[in-house]
N, C-alpha and C. Protein backbone atom coordinates (compact mmCIF):
# COMPACT_ATOMS: atom_id res chain seq x y z
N UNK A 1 -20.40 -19.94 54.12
CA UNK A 1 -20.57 -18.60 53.57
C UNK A 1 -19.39 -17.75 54.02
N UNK A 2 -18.66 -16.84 52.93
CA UNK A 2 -17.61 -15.95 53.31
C UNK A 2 -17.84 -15.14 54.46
N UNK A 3 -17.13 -14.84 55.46
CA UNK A 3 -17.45 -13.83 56.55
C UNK A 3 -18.35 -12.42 55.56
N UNK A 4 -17.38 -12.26 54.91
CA UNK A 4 -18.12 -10.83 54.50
C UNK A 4 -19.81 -10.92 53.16
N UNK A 5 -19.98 -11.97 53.68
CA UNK A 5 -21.01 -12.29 52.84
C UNK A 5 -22.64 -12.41 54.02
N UNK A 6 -21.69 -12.80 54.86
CA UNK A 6 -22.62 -12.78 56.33
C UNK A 6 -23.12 -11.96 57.02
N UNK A 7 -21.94 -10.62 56.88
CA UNK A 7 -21.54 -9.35 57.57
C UNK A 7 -22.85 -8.75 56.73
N UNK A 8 -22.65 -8.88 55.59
CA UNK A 8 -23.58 -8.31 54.21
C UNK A 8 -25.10 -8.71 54.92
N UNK A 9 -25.46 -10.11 55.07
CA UNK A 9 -26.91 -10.62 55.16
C UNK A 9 -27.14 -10.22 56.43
N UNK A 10 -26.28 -9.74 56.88
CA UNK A 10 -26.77 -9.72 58.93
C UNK A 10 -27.06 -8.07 58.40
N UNK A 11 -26.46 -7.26 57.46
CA UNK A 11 -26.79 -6.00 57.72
C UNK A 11 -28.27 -6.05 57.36
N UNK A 12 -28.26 -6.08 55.90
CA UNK A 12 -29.77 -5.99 55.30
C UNK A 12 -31.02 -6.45 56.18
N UNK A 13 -30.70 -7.60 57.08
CA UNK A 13 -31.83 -8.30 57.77
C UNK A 13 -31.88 -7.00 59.36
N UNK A 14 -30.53 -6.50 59.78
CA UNK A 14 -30.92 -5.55 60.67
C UNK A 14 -31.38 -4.31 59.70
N UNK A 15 -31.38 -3.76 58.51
CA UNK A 15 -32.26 -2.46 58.27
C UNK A 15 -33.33 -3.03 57.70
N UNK A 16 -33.86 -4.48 57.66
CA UNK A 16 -35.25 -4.57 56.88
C UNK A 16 -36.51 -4.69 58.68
N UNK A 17 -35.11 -5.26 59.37
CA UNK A 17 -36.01 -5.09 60.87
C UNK A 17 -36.41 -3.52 61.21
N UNK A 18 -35.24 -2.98 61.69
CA UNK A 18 -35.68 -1.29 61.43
C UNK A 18 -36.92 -0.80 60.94
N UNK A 19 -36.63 -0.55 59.00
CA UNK A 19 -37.55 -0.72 58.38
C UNK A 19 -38.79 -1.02 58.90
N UNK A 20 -39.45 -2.22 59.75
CA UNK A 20 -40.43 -2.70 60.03
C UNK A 20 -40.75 -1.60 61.11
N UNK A 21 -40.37 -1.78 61.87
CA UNK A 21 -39.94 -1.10 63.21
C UNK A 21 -40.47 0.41 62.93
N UNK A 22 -40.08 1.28 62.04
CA UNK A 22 -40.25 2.14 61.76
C UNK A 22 -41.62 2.50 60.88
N UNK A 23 -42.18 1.38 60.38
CA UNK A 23 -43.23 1.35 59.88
C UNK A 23 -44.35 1.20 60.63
N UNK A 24 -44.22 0.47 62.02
CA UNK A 24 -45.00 0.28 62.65
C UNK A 24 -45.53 1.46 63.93
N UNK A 25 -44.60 2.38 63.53
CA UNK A 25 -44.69 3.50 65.10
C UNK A 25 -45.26 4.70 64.04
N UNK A 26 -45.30 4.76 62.56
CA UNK A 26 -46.05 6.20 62.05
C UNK A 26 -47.12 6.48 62.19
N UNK A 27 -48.51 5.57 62.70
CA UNK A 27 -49.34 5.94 62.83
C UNK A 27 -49.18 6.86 64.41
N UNK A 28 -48.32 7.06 65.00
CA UNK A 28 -47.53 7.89 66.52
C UNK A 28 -46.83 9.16 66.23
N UNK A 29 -46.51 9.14 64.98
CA UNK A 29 -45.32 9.99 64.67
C UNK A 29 -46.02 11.47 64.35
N UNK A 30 -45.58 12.47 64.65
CA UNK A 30 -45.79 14.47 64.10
C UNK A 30 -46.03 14.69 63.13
N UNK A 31 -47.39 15.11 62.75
CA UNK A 31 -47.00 15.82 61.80
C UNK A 31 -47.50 17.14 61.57
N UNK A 32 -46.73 17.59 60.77
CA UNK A 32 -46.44 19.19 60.39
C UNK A 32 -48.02 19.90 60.29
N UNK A 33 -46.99 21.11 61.54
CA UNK A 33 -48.47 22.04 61.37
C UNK A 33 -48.92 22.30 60.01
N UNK A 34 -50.57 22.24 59.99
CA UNK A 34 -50.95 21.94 58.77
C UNK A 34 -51.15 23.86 57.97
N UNK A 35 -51.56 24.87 58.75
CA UNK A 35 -51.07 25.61 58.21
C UNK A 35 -50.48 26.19 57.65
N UNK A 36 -48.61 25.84 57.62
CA UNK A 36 -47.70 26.39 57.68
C UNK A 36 -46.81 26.01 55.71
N UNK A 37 -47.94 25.50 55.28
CA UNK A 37 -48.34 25.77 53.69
C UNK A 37 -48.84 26.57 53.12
N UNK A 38 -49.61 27.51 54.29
CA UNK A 38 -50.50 28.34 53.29
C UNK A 38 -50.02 29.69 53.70
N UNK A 39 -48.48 29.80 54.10
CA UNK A 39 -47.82 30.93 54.82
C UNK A 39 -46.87 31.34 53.67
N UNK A 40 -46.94 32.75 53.90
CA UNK A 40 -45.43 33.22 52.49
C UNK A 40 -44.00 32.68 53.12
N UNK A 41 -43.49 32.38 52.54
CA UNK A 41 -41.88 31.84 52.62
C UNK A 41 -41.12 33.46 52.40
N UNK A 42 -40.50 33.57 53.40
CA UNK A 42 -39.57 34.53 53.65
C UNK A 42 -38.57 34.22 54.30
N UNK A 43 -37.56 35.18 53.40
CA UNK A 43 -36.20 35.00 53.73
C UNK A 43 -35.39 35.81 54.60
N UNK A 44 -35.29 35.71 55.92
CA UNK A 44 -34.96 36.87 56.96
C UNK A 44 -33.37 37.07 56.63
N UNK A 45 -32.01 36.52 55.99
CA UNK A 45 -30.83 36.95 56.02
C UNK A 45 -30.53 36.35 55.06
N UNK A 46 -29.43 36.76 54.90
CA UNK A 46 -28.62 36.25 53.28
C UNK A 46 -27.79 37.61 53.66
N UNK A 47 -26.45 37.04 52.80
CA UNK A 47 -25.38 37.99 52.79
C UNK A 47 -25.22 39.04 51.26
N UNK A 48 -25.65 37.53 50.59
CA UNK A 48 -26.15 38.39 49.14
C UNK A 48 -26.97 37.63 48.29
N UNK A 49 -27.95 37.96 47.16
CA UNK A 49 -28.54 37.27 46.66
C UNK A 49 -28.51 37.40 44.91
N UNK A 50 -28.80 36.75 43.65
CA UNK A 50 -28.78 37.19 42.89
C UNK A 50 -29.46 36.18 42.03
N UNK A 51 -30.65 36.94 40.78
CA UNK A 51 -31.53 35.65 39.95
C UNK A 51 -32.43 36.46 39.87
N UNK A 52 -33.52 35.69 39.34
CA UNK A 52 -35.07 36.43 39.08
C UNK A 52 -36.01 35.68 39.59
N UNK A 53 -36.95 36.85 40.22
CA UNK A 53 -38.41 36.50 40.47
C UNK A 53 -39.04 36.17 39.21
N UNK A 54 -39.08 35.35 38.66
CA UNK A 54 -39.94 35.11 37.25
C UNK A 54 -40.69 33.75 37.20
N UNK A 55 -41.32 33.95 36.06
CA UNK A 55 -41.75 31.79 35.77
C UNK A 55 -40.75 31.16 35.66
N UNK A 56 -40.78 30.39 36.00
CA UNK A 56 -39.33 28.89 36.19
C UNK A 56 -38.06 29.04 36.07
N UNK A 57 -38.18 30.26 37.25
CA UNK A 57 -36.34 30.86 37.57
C UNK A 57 -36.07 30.18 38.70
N UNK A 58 -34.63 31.05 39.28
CA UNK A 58 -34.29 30.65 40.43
C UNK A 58 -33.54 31.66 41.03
N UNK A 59 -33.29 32.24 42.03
CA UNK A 59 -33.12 33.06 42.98
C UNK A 59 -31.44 32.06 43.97
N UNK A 60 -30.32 32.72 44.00
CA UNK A 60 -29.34 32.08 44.68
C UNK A 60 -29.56 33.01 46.01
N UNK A 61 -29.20 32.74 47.59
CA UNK A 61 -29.03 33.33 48.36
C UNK A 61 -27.50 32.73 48.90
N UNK A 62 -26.73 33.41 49.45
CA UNK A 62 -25.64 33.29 50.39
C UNK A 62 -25.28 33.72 51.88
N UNK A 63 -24.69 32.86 52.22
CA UNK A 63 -24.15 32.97 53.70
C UNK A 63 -24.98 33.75 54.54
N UNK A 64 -25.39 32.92 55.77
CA UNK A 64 -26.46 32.70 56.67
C UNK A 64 -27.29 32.70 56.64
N UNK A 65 -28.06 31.83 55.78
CA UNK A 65 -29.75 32.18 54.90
C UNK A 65 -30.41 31.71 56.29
N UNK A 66 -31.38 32.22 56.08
CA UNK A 66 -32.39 31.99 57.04
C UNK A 66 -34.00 31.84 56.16
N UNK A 67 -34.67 30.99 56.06
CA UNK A 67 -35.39 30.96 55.77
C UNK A 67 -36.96 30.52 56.23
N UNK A 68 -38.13 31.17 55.97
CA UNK A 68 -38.87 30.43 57.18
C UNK A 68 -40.74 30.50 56.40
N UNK A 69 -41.06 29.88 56.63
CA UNK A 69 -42.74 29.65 56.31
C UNK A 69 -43.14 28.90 57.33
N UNK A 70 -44.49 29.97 58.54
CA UNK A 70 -45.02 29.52 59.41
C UNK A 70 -43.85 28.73 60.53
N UNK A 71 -43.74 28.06 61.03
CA UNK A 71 -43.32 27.71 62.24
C UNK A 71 -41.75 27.00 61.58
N UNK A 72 -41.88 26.79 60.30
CA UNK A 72 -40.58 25.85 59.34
C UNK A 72 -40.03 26.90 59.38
N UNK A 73 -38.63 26.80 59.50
CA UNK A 73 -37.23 27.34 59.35
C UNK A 73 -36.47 26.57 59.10
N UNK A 74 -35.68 27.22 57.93
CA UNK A 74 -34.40 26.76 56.93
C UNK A 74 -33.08 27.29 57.29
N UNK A 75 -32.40 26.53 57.68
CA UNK A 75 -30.62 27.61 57.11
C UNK A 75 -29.77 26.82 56.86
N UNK A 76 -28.67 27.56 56.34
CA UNK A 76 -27.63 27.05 55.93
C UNK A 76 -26.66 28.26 54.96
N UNK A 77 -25.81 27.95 54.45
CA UNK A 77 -24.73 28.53 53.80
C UNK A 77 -25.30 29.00 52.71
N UNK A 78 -25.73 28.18 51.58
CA UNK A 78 -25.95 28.53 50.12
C UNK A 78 -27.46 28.29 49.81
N UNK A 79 -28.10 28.66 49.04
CA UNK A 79 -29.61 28.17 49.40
C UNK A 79 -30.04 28.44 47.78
N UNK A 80 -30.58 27.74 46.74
CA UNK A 80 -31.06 28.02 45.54
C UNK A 80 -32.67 27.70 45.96
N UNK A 81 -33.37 28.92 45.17
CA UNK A 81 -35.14 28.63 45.68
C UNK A 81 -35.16 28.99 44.21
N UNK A 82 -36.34 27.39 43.76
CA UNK A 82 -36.80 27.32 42.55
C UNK A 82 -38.49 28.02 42.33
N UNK A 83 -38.64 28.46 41.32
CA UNK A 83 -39.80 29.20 41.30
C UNK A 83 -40.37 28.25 40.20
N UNK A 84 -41.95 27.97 40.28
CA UNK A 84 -42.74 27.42 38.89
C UNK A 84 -42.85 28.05 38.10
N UNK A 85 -44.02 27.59 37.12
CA UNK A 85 -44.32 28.48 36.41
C UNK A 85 -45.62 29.45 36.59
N UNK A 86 -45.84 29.20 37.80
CA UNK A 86 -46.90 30.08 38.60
C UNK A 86 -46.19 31.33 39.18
N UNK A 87 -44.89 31.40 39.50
CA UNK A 87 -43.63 31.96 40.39
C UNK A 87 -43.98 31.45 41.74
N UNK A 88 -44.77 30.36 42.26
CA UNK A 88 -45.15 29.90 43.79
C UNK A 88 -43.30 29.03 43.80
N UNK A 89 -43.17 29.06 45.63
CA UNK A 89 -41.72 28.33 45.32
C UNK A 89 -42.38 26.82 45.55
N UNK A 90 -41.14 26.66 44.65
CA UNK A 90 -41.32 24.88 44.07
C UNK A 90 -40.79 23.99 44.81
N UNK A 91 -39.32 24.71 44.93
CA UNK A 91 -38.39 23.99 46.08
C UNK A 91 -37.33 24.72 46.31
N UNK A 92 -36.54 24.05 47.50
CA UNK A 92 -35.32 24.79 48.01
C UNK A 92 -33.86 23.69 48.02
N UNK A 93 -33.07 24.45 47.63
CA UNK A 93 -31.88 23.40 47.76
C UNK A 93 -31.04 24.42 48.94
N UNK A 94 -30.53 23.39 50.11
CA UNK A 94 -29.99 24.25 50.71
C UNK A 94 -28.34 23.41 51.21
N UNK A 95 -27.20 24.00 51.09
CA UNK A 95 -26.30 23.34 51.39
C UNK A 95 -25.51 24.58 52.95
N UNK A 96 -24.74 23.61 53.72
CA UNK A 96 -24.24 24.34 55.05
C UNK A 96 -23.59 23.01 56.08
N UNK A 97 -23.00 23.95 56.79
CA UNK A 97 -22.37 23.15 57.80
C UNK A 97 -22.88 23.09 59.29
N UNK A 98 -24.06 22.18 59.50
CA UNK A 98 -24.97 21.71 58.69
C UNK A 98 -25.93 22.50 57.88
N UNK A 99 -26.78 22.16 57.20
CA UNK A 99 -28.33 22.46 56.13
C UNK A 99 -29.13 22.06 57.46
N UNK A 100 -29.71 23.09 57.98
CA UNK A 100 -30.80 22.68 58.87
C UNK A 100 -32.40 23.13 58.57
N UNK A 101 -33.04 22.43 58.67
CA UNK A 101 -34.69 22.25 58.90
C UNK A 101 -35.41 22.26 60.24
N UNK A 102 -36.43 22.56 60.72
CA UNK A 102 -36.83 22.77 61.38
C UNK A 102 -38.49 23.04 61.83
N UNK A 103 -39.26 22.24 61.94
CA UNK A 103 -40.96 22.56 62.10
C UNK A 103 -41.65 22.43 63.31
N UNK A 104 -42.87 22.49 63.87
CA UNK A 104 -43.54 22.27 65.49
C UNK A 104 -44.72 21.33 64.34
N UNK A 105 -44.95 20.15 64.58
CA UNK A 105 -46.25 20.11 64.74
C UNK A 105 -47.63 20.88 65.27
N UNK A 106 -49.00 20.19 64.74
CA UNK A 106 -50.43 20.52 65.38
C UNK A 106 -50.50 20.76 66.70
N UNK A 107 -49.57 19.90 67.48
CA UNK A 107 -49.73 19.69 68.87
C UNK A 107 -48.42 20.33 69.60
N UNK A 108 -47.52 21.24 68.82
CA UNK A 108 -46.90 21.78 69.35
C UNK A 108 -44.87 20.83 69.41
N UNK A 109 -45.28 19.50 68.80
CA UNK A 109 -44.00 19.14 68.93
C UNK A 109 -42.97 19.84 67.81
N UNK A 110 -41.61 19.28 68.26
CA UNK A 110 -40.53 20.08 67.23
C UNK A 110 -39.73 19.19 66.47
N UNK A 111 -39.79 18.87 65.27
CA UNK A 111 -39.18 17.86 64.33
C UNK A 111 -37.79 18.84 63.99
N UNK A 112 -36.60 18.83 63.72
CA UNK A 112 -35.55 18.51 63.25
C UNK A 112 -34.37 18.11 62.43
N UNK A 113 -34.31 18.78 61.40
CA UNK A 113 -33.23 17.87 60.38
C UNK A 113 -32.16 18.32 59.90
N UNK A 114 -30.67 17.86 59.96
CA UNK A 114 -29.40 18.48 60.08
C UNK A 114 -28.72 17.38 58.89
N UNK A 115 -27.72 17.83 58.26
CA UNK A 115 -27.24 17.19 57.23
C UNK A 115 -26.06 18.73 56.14
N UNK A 116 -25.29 17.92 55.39
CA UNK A 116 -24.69 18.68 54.54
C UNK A 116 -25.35 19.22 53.45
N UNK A 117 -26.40 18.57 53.03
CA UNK A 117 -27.13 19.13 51.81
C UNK A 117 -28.77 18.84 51.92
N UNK A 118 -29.36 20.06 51.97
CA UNK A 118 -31.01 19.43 52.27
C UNK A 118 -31.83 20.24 51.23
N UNK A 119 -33.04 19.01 50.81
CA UNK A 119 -33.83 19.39 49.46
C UNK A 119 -34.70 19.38 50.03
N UNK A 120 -35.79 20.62 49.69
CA UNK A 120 -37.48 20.75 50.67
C UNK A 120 -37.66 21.02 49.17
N UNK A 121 -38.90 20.40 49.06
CA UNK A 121 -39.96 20.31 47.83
C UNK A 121 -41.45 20.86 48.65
N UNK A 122 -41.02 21.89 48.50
CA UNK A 122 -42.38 23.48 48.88
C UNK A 122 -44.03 22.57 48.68
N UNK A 123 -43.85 21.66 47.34
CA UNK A 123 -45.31 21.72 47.04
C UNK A 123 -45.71 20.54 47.72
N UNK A 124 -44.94 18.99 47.68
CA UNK A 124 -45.36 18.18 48.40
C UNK A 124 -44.88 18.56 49.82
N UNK A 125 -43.98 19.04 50.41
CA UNK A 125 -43.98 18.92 52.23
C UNK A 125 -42.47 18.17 52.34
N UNK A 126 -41.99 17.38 51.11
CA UNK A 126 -40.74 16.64 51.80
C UNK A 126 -38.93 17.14 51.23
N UNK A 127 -38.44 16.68 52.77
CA UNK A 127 -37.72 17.13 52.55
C UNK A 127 -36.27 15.89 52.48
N UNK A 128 -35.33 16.02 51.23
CA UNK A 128 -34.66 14.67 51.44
C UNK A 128 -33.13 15.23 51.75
N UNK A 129 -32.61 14.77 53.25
CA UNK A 129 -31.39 15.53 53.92
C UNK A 129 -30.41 14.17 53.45
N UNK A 130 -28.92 15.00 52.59
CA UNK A 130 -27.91 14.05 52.65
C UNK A 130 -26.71 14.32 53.21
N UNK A 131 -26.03 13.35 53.58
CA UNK A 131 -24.45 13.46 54.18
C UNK A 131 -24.69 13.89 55.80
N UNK A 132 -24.09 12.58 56.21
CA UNK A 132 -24.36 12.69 58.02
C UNK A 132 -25.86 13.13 58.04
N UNK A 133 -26.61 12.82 57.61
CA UNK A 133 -28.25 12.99 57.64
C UNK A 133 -28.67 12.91 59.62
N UNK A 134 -29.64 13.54 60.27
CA UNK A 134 -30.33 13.66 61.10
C UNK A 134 -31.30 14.24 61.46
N UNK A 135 -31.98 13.25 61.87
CA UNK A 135 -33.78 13.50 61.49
C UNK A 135 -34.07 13.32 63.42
N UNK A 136 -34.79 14.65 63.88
CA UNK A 136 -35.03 13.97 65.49
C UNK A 136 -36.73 14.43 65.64
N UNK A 137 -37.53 13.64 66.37
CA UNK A 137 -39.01 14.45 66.69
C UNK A 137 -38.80 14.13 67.94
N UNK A 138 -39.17 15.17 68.60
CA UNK A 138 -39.61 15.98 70.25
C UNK A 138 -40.51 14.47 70.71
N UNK A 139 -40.25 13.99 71.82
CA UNK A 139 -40.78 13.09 72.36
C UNK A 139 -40.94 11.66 71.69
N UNK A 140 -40.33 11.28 70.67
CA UNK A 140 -40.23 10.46 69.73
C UNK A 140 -39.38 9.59 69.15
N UNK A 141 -38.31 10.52 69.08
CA UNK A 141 -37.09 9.34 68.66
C UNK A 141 -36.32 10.25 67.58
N UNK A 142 -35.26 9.74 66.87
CA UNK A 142 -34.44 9.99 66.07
C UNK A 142 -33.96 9.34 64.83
N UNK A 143 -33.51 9.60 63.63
CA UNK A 143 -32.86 8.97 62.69
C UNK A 143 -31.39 9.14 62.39
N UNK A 144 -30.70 8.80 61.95
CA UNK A 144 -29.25 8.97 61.62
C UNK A 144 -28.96 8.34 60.24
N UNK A 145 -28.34 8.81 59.20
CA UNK A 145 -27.94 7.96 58.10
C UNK A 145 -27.20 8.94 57.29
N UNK A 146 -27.22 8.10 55.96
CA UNK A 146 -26.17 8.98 54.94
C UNK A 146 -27.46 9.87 54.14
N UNK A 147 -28.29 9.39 54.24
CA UNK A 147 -29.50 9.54 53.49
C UNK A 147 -30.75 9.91 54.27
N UNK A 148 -31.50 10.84 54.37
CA UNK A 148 -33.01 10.94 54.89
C UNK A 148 -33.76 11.47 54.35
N UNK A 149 -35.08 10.70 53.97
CA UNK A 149 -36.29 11.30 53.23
C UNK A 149 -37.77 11.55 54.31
N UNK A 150 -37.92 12.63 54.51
CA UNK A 150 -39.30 12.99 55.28
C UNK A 150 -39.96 13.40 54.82
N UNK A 151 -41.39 13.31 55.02
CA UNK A 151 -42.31 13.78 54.35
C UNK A 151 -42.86 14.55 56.18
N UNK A 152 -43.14 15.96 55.71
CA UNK A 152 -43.66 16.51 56.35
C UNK A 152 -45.11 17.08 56.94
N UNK A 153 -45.49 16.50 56.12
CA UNK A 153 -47.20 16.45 56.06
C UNK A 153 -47.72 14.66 56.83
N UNK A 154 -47.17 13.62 56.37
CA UNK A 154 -47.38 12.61 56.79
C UNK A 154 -46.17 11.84 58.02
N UNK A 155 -45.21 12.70 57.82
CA UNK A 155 -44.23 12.19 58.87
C UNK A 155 -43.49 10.64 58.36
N UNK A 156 -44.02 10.69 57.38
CA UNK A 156 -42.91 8.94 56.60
C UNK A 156 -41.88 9.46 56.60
N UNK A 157 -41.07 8.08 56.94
CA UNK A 157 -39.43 8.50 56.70
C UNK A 157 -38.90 7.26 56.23
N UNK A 158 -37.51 7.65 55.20
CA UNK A 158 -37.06 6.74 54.44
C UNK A 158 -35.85 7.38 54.74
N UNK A 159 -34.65 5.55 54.76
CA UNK A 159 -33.09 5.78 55.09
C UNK A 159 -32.47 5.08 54.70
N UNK A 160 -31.07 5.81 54.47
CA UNK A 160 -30.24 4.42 54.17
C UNK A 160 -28.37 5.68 54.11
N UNK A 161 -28.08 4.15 53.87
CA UNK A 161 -26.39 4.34 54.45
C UNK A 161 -25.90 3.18 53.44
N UNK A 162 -24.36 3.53 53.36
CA UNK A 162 -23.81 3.03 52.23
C UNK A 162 -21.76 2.77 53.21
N UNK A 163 -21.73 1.85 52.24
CA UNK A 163 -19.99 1.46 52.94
C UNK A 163 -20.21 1.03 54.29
N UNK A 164 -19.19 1.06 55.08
CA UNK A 164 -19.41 0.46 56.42
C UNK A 164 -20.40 1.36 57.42
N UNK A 165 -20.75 2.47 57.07
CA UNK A 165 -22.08 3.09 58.03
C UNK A 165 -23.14 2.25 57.65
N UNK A 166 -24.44 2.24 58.87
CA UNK A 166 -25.41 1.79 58.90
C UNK A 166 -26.59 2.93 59.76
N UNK A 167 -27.69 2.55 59.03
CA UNK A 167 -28.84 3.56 59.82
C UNK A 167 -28.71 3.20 61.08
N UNK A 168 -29.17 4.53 61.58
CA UNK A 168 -29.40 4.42 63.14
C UNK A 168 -30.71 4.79 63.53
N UNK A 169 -31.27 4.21 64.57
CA UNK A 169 -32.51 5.09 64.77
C UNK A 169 -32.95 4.86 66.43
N UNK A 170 -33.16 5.62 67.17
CA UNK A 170 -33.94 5.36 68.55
C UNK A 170 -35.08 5.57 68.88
N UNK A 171 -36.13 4.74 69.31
CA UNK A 171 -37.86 5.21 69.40
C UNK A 171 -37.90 5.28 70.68
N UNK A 172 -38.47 6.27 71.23
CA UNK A 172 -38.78 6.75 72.88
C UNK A 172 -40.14 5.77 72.99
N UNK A 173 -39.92 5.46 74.28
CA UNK A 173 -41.49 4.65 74.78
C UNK A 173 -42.32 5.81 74.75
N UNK A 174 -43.89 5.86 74.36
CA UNK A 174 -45.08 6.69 74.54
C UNK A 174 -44.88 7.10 76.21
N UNK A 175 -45.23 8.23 76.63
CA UNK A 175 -45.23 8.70 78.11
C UNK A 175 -46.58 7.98 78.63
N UNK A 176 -46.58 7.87 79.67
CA UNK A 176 -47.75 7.22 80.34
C UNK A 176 -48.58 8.12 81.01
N UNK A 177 -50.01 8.23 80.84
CA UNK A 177 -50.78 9.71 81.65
C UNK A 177 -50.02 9.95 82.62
N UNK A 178 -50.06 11.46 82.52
CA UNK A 178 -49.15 12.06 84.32
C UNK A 178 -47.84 12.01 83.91
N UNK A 179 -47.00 11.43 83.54
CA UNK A 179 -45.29 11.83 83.04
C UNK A 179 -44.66 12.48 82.01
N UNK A 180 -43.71 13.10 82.25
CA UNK A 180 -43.39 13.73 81.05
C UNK A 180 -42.71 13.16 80.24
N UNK A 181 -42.47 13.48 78.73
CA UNK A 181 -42.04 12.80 77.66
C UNK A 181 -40.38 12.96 77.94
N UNK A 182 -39.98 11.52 77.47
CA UNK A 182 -38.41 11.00 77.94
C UNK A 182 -37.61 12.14 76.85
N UNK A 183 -36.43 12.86 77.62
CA UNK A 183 -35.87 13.64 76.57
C UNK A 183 -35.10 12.77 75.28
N UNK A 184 -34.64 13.46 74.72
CA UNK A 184 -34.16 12.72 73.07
C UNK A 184 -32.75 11.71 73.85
N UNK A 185 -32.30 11.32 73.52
CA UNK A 185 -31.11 10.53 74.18
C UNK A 185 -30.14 10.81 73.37
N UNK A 186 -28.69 11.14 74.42
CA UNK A 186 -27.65 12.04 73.64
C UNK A 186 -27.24 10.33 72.65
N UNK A 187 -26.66 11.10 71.59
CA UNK A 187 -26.47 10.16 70.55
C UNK A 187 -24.85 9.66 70.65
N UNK A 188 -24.54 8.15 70.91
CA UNK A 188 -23.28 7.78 70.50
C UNK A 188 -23.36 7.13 69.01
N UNK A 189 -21.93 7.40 68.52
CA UNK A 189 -21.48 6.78 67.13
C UNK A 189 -21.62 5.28 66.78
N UNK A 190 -22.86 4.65 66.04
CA UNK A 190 -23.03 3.88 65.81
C UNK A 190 -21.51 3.28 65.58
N UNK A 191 -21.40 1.63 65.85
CA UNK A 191 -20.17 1.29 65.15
C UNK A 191 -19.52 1.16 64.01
N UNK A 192 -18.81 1.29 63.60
CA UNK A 192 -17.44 1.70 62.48
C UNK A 192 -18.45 3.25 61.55
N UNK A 193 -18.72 3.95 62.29
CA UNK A 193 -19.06 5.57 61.90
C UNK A 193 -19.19 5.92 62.44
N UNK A 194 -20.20 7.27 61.89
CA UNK A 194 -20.33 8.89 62.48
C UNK A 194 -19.91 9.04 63.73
């Protein structure tokens, strides 16, 4: 078999292990305070904004958006919020250096997500972060990729990476009664990326 045909089967078989790996720790994993759906979405900054409050408009905000419903906070640079045809928001597109996300779980933990371009879909809970993607939960572990899909209500996560990057991901051991939870572990650059 060609080296780079090997390089190829050794990757797929390390992200279908992952994959597993990652499937097997969600019944462990945060999820999103469950209130923090039934909170108005407000926008604390923007430099300027312009669009309509209407049925199935959209509203642009600029430079330093801040955005927040219940304990979730949004920012980033440019931010388009889609309205239905109810005017409830539908979703948010947010682009920045990084697009950050941000929630506490039921129990108080703090989930995380940094990337160049991030899509929150208001009605289901998820949010899909691209370019240098990073996904971290408080006592838990981390994701890294070109690509991240979370669902914030159930805490599933879906990844992937393209060209010579590959997902990354680290799972913290569960704390043992009486110790405290292992902090996040500073992140080195997987090999040949980020």
């Amino acid at each position: 078999m060609p080296r780079s045909r090997r390089a190829s089967a050794s990757r797929k078989f390390v992200a279908g292990l992952l994959a597993a790996a990652a499937l097997a720790l969600l019944p462990t994993l945060a999820l999103a305070k469950k209130s923090d759906r039934q909170q108005p979405m407000n926008v604390e900054h923007a430099d300027s904004f312009d669009g309509t409050y209407a049925p199935n408009s959209t509203v642009k905000l600029r430079g330093r958006v801040v955005i927040t419903q219940g304990t979730m906070k949004i920012t980033g640079d440019l931010a388009t919020v889609h309205f239905d045809a109810d005017q409830n928001v539908d979703h948010v597109q947010v682009t920045g250096a990084p697009a950050h996300i941000q929630e506490l779980d039921d129990a108080g933990n703090l989930m995380t997500g940094d990337a160049a371009q991030l899509d929150y879909d208001n009605i289901k809970g998820i949010a899909v972060l691209t370019g240098n993607a990073v996904v971290k939960q408080q006592g838990r572990g981390e994701a890294h990729g070109d690509k991240l899909t979370y669902n914030t209500q159930t805490s599933e996560m879906t990844g992937s990476s393209s060209g010579d990057n590959a997902v990354h991901m680290t799972f913290l051991p569960k704390p043992k009664p009486g110790q405290p939870a292992s902090p996040a572990p500073a992140h080195s650059a997987p090999a040949g990326g980020k």
